[in-house]
C-alpha atoms as a PDB file:
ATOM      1  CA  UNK A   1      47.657  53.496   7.800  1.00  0.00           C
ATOM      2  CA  UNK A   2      46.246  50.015   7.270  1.00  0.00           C
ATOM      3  CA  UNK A   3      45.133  48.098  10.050  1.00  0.00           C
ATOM      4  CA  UNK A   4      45.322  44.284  10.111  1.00  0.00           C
ATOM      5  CA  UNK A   5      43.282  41.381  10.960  1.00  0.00           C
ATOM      6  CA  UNK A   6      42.989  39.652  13.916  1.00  0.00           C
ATOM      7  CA  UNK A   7      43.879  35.900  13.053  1.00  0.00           C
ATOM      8  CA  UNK A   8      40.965  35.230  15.461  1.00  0.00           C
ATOM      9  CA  UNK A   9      38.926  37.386  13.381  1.00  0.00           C
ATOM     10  CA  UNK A  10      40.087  35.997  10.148  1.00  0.00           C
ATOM     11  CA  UNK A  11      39.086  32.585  11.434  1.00  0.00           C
ATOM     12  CA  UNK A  12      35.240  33.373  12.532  1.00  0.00           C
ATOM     13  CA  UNK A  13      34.031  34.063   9.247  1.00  0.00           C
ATOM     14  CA  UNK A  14      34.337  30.631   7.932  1.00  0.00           C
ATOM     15  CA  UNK A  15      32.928  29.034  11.368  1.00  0.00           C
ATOM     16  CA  UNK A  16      30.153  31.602  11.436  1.00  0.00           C
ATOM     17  CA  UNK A  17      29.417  30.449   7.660  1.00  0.00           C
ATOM     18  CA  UNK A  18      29.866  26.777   8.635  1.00  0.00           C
ATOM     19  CA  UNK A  19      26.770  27.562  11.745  1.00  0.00           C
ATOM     20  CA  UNK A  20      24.335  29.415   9.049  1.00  0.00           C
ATOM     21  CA  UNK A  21      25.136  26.581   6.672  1.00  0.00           C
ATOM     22  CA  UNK A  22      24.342  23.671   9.436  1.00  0.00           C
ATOM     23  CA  UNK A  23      21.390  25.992  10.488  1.00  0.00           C
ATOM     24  CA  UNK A  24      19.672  26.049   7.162  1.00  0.00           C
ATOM     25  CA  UNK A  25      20.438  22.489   6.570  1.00  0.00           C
ATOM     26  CA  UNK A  26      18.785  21.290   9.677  1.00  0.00           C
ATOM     27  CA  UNK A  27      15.527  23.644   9.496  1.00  0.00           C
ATOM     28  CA  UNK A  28      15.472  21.862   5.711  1.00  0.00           C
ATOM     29  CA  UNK A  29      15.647  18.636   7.055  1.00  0.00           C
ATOM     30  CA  UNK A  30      12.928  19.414   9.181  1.00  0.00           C
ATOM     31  CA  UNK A  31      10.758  20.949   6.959  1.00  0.00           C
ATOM     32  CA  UNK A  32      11.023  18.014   5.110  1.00  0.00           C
ATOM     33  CA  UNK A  33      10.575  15.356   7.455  1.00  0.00           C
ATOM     34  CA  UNK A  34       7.537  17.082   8.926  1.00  0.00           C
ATOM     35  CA  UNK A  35       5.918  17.348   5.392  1.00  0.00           C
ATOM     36  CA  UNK A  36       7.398  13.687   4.449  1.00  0.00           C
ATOM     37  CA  UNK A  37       5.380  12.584   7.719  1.00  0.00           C
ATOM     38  CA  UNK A  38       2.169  14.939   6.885  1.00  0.00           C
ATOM     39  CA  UNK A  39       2.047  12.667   3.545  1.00  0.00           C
ATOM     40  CA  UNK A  40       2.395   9.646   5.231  1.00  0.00           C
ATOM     41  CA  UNK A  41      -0.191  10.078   7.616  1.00  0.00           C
ATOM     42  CA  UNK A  42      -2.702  11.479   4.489  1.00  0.00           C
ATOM     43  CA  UNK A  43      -2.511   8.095   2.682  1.00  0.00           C
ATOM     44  CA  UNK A  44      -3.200   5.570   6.389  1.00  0.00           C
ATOM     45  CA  UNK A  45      -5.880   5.916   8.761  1.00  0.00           C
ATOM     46  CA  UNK A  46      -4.964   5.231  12.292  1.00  0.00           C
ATOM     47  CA  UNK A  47      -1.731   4.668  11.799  1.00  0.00           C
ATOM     48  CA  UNK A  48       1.466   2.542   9.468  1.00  0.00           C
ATOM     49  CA  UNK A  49       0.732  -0.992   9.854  1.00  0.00           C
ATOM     50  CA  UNK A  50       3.193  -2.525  12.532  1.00  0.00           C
ATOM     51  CA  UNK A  51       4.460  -6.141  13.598  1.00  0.00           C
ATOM     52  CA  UNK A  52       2.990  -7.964  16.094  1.00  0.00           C
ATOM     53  CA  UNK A  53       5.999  -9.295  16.562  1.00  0.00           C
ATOM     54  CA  UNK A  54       9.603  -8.806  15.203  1.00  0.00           C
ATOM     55  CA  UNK A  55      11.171 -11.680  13.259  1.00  0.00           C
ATOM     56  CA  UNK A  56      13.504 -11.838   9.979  1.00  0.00           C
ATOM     57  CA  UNK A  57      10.646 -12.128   7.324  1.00  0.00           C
ATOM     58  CA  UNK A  58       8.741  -8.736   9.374  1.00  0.00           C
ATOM     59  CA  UNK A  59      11.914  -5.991   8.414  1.00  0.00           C
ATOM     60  CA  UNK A  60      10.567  -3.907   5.954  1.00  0.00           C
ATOM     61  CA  UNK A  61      11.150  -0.506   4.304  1.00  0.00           C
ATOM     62  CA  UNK A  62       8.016   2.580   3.677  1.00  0.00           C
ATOM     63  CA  UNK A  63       8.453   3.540  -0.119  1.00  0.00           C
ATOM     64  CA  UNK A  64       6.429   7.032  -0.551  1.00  0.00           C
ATOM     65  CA  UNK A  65       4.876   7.416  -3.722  1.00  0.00           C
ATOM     66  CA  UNK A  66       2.016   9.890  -5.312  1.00  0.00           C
ATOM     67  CA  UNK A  67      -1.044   8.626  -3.991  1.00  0.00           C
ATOM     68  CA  UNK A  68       0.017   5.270  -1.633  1.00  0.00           C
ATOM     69  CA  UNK A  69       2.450   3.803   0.638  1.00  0.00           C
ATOM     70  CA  UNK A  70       4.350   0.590  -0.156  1.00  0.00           C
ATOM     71  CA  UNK A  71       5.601  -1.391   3.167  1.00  0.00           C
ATOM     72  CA  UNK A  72       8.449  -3.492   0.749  1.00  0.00           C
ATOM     73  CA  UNK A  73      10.073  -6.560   1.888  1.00  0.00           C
ATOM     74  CA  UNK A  74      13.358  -7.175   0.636  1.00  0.00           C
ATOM     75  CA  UNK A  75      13.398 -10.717   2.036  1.00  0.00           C
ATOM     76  CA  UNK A  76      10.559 -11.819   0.180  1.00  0.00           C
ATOM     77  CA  UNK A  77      10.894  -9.306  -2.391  1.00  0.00           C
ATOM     78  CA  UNK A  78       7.013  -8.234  -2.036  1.00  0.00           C
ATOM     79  CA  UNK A  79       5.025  -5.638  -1.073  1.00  0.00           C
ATOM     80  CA  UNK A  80       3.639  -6.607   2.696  1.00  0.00           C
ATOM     81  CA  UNK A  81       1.121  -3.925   2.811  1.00  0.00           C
ATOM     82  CA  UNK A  82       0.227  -1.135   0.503  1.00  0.00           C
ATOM     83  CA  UNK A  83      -2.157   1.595   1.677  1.00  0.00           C
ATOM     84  CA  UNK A  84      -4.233   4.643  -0.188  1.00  0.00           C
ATOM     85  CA  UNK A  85      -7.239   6.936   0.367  1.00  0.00           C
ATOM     86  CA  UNK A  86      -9.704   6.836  -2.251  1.00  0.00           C
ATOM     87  CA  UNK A  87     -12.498   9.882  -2.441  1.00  0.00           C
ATOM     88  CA  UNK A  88     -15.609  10.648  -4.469  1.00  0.00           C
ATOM     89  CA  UNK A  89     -14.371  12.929  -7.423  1.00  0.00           C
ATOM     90  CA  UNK A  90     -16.243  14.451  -9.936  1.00  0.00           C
ATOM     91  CA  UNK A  91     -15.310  12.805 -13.387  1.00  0.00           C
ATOM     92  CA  UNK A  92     -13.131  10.288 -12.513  1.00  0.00           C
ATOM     93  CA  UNK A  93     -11.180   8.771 -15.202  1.00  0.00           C
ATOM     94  CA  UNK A  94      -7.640   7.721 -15.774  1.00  0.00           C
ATOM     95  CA  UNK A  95      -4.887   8.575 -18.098  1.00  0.00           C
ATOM     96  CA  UNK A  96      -3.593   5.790 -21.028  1.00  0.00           C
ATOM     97  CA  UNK A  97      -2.237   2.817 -19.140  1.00  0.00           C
ATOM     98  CA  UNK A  98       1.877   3.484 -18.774  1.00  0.00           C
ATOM     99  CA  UNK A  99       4.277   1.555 -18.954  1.00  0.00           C
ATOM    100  CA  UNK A 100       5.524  -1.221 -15.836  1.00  0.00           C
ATOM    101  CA  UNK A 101       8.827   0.907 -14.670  1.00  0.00           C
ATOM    102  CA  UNK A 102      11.789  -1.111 -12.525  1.00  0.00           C
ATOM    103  CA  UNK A 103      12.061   0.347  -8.882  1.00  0.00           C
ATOM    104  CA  UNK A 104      15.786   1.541  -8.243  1.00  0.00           C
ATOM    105  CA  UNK A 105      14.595   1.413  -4.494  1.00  0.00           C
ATOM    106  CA  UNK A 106      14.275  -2.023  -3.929  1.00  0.00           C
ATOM    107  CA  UNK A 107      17.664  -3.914  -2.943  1.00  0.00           C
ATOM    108  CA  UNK A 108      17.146  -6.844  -5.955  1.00  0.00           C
ATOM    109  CA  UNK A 109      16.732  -5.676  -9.341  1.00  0.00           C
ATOM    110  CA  UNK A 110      13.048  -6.865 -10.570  1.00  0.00           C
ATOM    111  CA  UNK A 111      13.107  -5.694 -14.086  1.00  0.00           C
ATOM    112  CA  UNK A 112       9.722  -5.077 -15.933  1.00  0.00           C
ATOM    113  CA  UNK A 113       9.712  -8.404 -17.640  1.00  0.00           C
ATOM    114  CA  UNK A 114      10.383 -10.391 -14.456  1.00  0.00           C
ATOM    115  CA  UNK A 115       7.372 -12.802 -14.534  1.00  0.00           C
ATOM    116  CA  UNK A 116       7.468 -13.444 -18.747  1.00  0.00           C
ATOM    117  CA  UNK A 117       6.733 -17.238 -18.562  1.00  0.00           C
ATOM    118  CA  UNK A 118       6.129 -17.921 -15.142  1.00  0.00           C
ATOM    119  CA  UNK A 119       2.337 -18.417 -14.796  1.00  0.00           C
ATOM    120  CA  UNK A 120       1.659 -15.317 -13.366  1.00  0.00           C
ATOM    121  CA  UNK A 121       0.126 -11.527 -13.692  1.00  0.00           C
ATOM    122  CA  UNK A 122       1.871  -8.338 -12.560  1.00  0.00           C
ATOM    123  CA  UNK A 123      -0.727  -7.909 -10.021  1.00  0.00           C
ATOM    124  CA  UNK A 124      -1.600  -4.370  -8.574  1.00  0.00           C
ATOM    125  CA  UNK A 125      -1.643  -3.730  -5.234  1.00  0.00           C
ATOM    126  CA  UNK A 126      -2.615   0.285  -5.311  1.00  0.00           C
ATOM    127  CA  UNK A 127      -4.847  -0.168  -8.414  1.00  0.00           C
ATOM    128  CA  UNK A 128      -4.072   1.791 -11.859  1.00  0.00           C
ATOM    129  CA  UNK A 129      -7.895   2.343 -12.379  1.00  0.00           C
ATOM    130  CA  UNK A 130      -8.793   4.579  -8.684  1.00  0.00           C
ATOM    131  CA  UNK A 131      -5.441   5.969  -7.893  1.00  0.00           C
ATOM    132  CA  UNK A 132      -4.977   7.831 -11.173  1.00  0.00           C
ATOM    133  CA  UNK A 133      -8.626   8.701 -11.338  1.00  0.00           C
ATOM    134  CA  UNK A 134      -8.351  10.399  -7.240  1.00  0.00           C
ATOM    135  CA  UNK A 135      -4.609  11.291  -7.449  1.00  0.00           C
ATOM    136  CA  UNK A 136      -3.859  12.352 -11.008  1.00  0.00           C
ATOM    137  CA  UNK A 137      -1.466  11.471 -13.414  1.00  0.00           C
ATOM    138  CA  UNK A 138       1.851  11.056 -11.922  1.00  0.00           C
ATOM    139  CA  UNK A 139       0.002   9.265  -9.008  1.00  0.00           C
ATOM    140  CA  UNK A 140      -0.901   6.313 -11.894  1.00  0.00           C
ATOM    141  CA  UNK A 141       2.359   6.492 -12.945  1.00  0.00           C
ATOM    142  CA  UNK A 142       3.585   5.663  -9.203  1.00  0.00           C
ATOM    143  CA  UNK A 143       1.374   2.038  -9.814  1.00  0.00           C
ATOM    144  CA  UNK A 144       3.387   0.613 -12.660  1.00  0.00           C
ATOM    145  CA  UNK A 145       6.531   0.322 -10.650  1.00  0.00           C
ATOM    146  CA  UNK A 146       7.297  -3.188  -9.553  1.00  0.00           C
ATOM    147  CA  UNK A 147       7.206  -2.641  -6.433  1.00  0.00           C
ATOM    148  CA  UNK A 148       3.905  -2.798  -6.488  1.00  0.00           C
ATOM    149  CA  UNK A 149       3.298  -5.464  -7.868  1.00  0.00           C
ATOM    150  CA  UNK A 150       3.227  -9.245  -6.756  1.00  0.00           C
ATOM    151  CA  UNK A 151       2.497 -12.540  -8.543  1.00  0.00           C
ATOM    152  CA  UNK A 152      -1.220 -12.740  -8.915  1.00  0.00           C
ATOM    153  CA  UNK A 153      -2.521 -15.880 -11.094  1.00  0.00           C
ATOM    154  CA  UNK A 154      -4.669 -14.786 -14.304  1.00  0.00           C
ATOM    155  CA  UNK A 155      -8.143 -15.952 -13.237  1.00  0.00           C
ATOM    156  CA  UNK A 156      -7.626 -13.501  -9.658  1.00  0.00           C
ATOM    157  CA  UNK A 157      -6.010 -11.182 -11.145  1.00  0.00           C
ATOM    158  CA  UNK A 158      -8.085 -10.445 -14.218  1.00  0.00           C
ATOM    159  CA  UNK A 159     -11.110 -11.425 -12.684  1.00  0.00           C
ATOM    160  CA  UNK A 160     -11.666 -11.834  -8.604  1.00  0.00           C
ATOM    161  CA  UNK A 161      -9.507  -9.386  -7.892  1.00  0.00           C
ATOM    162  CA  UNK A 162     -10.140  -6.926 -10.332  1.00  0.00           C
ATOM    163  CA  UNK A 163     -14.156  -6.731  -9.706  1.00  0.00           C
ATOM    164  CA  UNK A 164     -13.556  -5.929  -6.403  1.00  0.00           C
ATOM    165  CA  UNK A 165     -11.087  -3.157  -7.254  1.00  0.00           C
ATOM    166  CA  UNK A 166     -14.506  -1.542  -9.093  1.00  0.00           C
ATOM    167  CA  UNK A 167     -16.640  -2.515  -6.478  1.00  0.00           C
ATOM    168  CA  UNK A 168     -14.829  -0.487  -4.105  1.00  0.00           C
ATOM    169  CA  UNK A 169     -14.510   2.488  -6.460  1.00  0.00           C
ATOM    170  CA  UNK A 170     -17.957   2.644  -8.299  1.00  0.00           C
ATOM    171  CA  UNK A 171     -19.686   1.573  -5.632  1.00  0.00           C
ATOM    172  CA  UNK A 172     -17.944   1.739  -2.017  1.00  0.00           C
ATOM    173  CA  UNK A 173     -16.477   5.512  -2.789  1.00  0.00           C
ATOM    174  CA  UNK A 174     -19.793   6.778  -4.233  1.00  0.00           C
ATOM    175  CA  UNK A 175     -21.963   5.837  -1.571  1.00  0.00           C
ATOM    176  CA  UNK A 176     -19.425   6.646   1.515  1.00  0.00           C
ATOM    177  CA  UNK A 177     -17.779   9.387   0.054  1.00  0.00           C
ATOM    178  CA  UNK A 178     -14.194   7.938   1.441  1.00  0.00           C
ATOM    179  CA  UNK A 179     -12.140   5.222   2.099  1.00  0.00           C
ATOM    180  CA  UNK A 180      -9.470   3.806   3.870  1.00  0.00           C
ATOM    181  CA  UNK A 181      -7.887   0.623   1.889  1.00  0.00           C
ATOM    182  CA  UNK A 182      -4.966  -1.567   3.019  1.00  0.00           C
ATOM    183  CA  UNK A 183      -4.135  -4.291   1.156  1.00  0.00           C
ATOM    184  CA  UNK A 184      -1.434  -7.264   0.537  1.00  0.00           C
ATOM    185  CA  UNK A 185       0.086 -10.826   0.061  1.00  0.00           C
ATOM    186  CA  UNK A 186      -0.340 -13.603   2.679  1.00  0.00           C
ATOM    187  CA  UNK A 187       2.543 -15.943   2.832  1.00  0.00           C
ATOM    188  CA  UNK A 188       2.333 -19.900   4.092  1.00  0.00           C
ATOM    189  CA  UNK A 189       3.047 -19.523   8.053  1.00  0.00           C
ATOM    190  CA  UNK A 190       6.625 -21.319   7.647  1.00  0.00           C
ATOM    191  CA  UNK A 191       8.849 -18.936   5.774  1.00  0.00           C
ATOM    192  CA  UNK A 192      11.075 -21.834   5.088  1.00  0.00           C
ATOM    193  CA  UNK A 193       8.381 -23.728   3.342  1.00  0.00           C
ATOM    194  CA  UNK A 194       7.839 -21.476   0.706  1.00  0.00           C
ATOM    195  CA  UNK A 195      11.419 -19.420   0.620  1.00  0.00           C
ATOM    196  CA  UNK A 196      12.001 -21.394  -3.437  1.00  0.00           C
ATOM    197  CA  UNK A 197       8.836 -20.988  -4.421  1.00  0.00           C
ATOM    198  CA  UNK A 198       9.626 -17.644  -6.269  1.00  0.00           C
ATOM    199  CA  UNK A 199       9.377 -16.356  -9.831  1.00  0.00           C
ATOM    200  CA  UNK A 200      13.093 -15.081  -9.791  1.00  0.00           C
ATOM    201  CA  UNK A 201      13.699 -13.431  -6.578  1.00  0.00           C
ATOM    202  CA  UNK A 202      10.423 -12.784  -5.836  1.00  0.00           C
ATOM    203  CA  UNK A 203       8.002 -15.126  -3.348  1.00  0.00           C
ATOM    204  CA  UNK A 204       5.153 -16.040  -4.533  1.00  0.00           C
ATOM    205  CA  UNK A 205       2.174 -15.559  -1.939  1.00  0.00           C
ATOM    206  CA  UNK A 206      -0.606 -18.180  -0.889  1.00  0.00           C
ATOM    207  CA  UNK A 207      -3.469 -15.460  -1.101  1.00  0.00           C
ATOM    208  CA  UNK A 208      -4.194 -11.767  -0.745  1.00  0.00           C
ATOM    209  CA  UNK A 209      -6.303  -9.599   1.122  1.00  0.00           C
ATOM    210  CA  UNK A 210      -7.453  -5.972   0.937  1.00  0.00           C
ATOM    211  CA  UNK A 211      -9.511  -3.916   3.583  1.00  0.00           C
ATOM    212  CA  UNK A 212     -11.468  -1.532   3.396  1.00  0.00           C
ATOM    213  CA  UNK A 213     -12.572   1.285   6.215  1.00  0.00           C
ATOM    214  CA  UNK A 214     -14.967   3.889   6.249  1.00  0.00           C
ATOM    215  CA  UNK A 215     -13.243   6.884   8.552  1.00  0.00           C
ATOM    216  CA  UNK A 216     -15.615   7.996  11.604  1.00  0.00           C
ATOM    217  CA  UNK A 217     -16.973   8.479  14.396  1.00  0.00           C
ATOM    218  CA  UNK A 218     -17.800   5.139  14.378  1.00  0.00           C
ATOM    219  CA  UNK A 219     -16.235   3.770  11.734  1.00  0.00           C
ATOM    220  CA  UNK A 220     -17.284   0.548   9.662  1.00  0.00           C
ATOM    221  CA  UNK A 221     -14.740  -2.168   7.579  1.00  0.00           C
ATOM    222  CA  UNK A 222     -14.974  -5.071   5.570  1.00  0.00           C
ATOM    223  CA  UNK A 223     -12.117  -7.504   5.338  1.00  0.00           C
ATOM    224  CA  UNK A 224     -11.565 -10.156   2.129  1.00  0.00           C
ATOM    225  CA  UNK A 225      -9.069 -12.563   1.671  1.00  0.00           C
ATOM    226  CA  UNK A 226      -8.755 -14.514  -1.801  1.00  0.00           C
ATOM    227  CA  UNK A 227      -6.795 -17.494  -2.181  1.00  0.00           C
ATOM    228  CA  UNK A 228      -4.388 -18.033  -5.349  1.00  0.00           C
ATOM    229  CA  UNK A 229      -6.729 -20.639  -7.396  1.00  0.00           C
ATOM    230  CA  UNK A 230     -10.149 -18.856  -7.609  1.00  0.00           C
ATOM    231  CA  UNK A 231     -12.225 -19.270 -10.816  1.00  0.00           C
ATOM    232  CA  UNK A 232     -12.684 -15.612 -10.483  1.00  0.00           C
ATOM    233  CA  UNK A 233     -16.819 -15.604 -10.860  1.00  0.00           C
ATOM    234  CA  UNK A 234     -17.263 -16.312  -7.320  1.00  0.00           C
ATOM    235  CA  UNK A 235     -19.454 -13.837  -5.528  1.00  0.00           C
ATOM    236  CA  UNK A 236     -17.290 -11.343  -3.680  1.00  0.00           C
ATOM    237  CA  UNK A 237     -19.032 -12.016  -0.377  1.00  0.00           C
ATOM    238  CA  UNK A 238     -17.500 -15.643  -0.148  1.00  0.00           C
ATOM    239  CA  UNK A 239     -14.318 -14.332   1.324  1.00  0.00           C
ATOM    240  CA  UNK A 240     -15.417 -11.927   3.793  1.00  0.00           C
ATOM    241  CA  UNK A 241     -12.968 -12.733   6.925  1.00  0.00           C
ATOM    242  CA  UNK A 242     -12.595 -10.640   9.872  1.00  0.00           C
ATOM    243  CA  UNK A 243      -9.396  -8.261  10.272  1.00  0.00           C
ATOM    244  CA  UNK A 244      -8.590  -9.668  13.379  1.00  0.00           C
ATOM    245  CA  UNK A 245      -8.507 -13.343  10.815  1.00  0.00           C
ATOM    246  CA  UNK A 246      -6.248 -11.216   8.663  1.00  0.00           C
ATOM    247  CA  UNK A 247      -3.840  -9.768  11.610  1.00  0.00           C
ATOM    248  CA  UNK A 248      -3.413 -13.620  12.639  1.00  0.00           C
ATOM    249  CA  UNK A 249      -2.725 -14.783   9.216  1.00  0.00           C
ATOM    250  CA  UNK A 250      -0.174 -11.649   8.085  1.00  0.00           C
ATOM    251  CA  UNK A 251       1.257 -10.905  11.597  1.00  0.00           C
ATOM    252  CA  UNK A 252       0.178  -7.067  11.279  1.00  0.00           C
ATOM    253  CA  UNK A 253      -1.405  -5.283  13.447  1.00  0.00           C
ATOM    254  CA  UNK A 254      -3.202  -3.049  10.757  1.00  0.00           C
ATOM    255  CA  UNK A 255      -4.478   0.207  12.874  1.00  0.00           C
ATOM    256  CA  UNK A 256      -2.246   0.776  15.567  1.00  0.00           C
ATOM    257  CA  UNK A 257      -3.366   3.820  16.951  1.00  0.00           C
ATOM    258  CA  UNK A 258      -7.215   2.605  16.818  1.00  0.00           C
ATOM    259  CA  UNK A 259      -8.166   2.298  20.465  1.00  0.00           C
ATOM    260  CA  UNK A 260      -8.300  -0.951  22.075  1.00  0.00           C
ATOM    261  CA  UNK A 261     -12.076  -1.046  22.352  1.00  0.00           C
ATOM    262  CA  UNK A 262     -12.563   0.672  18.971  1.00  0.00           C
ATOM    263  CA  UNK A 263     -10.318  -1.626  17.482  1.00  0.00           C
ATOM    264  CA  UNK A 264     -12.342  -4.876  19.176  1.00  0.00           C
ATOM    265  CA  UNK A 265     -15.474  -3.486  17.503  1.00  0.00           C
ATOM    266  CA  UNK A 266     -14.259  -3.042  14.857  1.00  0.00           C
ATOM    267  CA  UNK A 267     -11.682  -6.049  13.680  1.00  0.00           C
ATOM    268  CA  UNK A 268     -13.661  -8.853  15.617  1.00  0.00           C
ATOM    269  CA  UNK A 269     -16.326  -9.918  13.400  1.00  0.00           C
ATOM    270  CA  UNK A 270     -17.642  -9.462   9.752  1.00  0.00           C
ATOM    271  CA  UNK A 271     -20.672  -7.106   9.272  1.00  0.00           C
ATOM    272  CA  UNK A 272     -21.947  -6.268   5.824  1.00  0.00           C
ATOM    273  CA  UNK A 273     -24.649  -3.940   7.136  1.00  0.00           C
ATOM    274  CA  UNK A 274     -24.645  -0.625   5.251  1.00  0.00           C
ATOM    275  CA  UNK A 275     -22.207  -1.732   2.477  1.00  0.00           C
ATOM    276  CA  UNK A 276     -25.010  -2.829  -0.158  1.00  0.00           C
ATOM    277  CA  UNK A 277     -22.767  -5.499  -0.865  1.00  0.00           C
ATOM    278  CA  UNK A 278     -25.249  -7.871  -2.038  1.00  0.00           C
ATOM    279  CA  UNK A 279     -25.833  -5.689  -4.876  1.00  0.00           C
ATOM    280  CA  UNK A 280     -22.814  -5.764  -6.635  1.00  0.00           C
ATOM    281  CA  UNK A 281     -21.019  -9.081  -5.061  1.00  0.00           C
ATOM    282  CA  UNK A 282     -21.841 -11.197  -8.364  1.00  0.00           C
ATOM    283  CA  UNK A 283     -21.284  -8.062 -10.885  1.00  0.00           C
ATOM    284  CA  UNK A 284     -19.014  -8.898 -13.768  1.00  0.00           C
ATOM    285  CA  UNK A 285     -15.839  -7.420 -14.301  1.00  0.00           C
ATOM    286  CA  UNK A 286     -15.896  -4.380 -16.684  1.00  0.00           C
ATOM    287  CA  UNK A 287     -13.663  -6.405 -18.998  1.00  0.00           C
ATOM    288  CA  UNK A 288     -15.291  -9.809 -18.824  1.00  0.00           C
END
């Protein structure tokens, strides 16, 4: 004799398959926002750069990548801040140079040719050179998108800016071990007086700075900021500014979770001590 189903039988399964579906979905999620956020906090030191204050120009988006964050503004169509961890390696070298690779996660379109005729270089913010050489491959791959890149003119880009990319990797890594290193555009104060002066959609910047912090105990940084019309064979210690110089001019508060007394020793003035930086501050490019 056959025995039928209860209809409020029949009707569990599917609910109790709905709960282990929801279940296994949310532990995933989880999983993956806890290891999402165990990246993130591998590539900063003390913390995501934040706003001092919120305003239209300071919403911005975190773009993970192998090797370095991206804090991308889709108002000025810019990278605000880009941050990586750079540490002594063996037999560092880097892969053939790839190919500049459109973004599909910025909101405007910046196509690999965007700045043909304009002036300008494809600038690197997390450099080609260190990242692939610490991170790998796919990491150097990561630096080509243009999302990381920002309109740099030839004689910084080529020259200024690049030297001090290889200062801080042959010679800051080497002799420290590890670093820290945010860096990023600065914009004129008055968004409005610069909001046309773009190649395409994207703003060009006034100048560009890049720090660079030695995690400990007590921890050391130096801060530079390099305006758009250098020669390029100016010794590197000419723009040596303070962080707290750098905060004022960007409107970021750079290490967030630094303690307040920390953070005053460390942002408020400009100390080369340690650093060797007289050493290498009028060493030519490798290229030049």
């Amino acid at each position: 004799m056959s025995r039928r189903r209860s209809p409020l039988l029949r009707r569990g399964r599917p609910l109790r398959r709905l709960a282990v579906s929801l279940l296994f979905v949310a532990v995933g999620t989880g999983l993956w926002h806890f290891q999402a956020r165990e990246l993130r906090d591998s590539l900063v030191w003390m913390g995501v750069p934040e706003w001092q204050q919120v305003s239209p120009t300071s919403f911005h988006r975190v773009l993970r990548n192998e090797g370095f964050l991206v804090g991308w503004s889709d108002v000025r169509v810019n990278p605000l801040w880009v941050s990586y961890r750079l540490q002594a390696v063996e037999d560092p070298r880097s892969g053939p140079r790839p190919g500049f690779r459109q973004d599909w996660r910025t909101l405007w379109p910046i196509g690999t040719d965007h700045y043909a005729g304009s002036g300008f270089d494809r600038g690197h913010l997390a450099p080609n050179y260190a990242i692939a050489a610490v991170h790998g491959r796919d990491a150097q791959l990561d630096t080509f998108y243009m999302s990381n890149m920002t309109p740099q003119r030839p004689d910084l880009n080529r020259r200024l800016w690049q030297r001090l990319e290889e200062v801080v990797m042959d010679h800051f890594v080497p002799r420290f071990g590890a670093v820290q290193v945010i860096t990023g555009p600065v914009f004129p104060e008055g968004f409005l007086d610069n909001v046309f002066n773009r190649v395409g959609f994207v703003e060009v910047p006034e100048a560009f700075y890049k720090i660079i912090v030695v995690p400990a105990e007590r921890p050391r940084a130096l801060a530079f900021l390099m305006p758009q019309g250098v020669r390029g064979d100016e010794p590197l210690d000419d723009f040596l500014v303070s962080i707290d110089e750098l905060e004022a001019r960007t409107g970021l508060d750079f290490f967030p979770n630094l303690p307040a007394a920390a953070a005053e020793a460390l942002e408020g003035r400009v100390s080369t001590r340690g650093w060797a930086l007289e050493e290498v501050a009028n060493r030519p490019g490798r290229f030049e």
